[in-house]
Protein backbone atom coordinates (compact mmCIF):
# COMPACT_ATOMS: atom_id res chain seq x y z
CA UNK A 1 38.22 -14.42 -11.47
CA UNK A 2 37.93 -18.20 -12.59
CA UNK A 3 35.79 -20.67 -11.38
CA UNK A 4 34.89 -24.11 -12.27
CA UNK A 5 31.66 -25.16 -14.39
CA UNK A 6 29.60 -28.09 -14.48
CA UNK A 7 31.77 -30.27 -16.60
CA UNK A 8 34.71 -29.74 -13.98
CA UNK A 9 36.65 -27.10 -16.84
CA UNK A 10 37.81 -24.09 -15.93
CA UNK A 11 36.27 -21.14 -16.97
CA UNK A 12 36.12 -17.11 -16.56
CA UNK A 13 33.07 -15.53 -14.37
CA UNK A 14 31.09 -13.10 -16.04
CA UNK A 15 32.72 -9.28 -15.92
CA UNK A 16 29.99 -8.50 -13.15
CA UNK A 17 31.61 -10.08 -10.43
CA UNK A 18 34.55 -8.51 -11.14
CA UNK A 19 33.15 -5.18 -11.67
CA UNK A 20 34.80 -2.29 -9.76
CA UNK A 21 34.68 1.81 -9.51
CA UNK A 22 37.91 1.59 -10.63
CA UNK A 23 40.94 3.42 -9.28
CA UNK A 24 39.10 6.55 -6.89
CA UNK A 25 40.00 8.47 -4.22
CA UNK A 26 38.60 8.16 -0.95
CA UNK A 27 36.03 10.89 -1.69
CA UNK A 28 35.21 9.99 -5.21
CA UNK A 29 34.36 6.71 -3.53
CA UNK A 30 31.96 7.78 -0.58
CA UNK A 31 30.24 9.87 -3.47
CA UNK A 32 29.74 6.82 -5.63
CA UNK A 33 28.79 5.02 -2.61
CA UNK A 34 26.87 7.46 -1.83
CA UNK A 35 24.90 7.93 -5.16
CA UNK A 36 23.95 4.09 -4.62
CA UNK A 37 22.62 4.29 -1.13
CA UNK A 38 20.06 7.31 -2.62
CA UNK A 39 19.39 5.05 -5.70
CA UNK A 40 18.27 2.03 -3.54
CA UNK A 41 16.71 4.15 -1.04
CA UNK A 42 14.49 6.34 -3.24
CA UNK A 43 13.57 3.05 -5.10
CA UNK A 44 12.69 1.31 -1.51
CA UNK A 45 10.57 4.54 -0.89
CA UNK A 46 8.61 4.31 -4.01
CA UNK A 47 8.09 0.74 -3.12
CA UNK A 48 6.55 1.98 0.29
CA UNK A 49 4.22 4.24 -1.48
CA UNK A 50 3.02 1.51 -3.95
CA UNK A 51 2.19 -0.43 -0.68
CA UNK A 52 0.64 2.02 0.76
CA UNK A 53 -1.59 2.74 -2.22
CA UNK A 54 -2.51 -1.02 -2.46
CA UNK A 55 -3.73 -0.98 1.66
CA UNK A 56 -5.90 1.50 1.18
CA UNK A 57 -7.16 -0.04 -2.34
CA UNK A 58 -7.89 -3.11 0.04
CA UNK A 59 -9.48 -1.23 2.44
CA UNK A 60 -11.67 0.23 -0.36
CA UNK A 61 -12.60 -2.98 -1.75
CA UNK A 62 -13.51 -4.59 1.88
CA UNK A 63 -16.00 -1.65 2.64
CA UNK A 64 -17.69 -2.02 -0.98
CA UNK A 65 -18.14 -5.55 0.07
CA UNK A 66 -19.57 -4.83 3.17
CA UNK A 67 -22.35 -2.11 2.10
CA UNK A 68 -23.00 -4.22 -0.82
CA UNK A 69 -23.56 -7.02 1.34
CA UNK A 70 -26.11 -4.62 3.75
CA UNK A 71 -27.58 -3.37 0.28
CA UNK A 72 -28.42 -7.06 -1.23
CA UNK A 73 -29.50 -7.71 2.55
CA UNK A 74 -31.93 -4.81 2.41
CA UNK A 75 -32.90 -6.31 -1.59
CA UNK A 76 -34.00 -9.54 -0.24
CA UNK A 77 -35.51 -8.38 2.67
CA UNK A 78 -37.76 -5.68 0.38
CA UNK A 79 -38.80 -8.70 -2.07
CA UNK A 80 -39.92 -10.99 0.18
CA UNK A 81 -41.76 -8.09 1.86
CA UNK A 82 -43.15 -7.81 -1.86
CA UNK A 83 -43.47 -11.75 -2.68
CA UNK A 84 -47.30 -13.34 -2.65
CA UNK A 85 -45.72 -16.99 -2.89
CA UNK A 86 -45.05 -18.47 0.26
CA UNK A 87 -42.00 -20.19 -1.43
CA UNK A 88 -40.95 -16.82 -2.79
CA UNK A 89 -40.87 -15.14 0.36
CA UNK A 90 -39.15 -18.17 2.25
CA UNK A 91 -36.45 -17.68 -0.48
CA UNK A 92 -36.22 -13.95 -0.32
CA UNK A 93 -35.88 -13.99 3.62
CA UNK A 94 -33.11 -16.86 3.26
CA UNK A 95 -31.54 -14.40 0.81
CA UNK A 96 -31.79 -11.59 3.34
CA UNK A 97 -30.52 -13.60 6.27
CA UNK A 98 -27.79 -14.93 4.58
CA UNK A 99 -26.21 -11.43 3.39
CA UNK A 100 -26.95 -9.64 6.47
CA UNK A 101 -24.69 -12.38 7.93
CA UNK A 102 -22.03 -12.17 5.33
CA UNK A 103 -21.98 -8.98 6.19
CA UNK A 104 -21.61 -9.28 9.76
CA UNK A 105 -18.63 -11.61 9.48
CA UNK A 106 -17.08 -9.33 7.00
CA UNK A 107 -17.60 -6.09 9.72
CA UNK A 108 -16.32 -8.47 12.43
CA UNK A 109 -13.36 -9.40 10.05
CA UNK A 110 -12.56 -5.37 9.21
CA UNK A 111 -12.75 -4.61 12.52
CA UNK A 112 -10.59 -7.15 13.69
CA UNK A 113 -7.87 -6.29 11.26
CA UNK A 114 -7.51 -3.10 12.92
CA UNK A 115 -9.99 -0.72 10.98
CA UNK A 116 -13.23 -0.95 12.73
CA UNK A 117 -12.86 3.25 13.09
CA UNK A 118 -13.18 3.42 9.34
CA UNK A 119 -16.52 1.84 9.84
CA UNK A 120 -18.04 3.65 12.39
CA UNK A 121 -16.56 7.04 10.21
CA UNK A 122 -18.25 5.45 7.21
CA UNK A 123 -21.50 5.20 9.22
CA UNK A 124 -21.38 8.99 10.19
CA UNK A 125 -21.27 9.60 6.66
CA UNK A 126 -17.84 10.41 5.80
CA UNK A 127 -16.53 9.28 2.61
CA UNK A 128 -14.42 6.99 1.23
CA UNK A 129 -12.45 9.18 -0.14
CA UNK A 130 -12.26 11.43 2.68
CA UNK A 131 -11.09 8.73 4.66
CA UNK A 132 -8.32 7.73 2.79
CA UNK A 133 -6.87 11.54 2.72
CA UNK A 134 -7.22 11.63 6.46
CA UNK A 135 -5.26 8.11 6.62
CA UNK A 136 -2.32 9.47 4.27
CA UNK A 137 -1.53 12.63 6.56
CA UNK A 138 -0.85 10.33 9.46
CA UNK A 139 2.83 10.77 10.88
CA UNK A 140 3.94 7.36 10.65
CA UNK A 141 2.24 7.60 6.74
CA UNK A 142 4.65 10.62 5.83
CA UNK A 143 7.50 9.81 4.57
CA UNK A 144 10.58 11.90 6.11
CA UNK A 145 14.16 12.48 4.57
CA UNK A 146 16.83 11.55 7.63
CA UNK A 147 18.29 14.17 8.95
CA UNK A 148 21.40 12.84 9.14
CA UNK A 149 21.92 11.20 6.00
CA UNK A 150 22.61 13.95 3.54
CA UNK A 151 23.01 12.44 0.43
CA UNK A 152 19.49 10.80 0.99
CA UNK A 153 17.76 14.61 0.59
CA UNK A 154 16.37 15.77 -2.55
CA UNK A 155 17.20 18.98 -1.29
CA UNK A 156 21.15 18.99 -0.07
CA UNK A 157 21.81 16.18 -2.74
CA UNK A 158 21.03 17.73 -5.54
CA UNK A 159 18.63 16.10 -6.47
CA UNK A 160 15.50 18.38 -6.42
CA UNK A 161 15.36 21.82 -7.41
CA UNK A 162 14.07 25.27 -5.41
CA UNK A 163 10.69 24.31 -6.53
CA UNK A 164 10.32 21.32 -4.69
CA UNK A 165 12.50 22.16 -1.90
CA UNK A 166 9.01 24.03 -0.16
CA UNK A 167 7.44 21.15 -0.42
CA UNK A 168 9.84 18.76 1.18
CA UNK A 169 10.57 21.22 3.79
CA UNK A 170 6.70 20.97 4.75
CA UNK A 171 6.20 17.21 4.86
């Protein structure tokens, strides 16, 4: 293919855009077809996952800001109960009140994102980490291989072998 460039000359496009399987047959071309569509879609799935990993590392990093807003809240609140100055415990209640309502705004901002159940599990005195699992073996969170779309399965593409094929079979 030709094409024009800036200076108004002709010249040849790059051997990309002319780039073809070449002479197949019908089948040889829904394979190669085929062998694309899995390419792209295992690369948009491992795309999914690294978004899903980031969430919950946000989700991580909002509820260490909260407690350690409660903890410097509690902090302040023990120093000033500690202070003899009258200035120092002015300051030291300031302190308090002003993380205790940092951390307010940053519950009322959690919960209103949608997660305000992770903070009430939190304050039962489940983990973090125990949280997370429980959020990754939600149905929408597990990732399932259409049933319809062979050559997207590991298992009937080729692609994985009787080792894995349990463990897709279980998800």
């Amino acid at each position: 293919m030709a094409g024009y460039d800036s200076t108004g000359m002709l010249s040849e496009d790059s051997w990309i855009w002319g780039f073809s399987p070449g002479k197949l047959s019908d089948t040889e071309l829904q394979d190669w077809i085929n062998e694309g569509d899995s390419v792209q879609w295992f690369r948009a799935e491992a795309e999914m996952q690294r978004w899903q990993k980031q969430i919950a590392i946000k989700q991580a990093e909002f509820l260490r800001v909260i407690s350690t807003f409660f903890r410097m809240s509690d902090v302040w609140g023990k120093l000033g109960s500690l202070a003899l100055d009258p200035g120092a415990i002015a300051y030291a209640k300031k302190k308090a009140y002003m993380f205790s309502e940092m951390a307010a705004t940053a519950v009322e901002a959690f919960s209103d994102a949608g997660y305000g159940d992770c903070l009430e599990k939190l304050e039962s005195g489940t983990g973090l980490w125990e949280l997370v699992a429980a959020d990754r073996v939600l149905p929408e969170k597990i990732v399932s291989y259409p049933k319809n779309e062979e050559s997207h399965n590991p298992e009937t593409s080729g692609l994985a072998d009787d080792s894995e094929s349990d463990e897709f079979d279980k998800r």
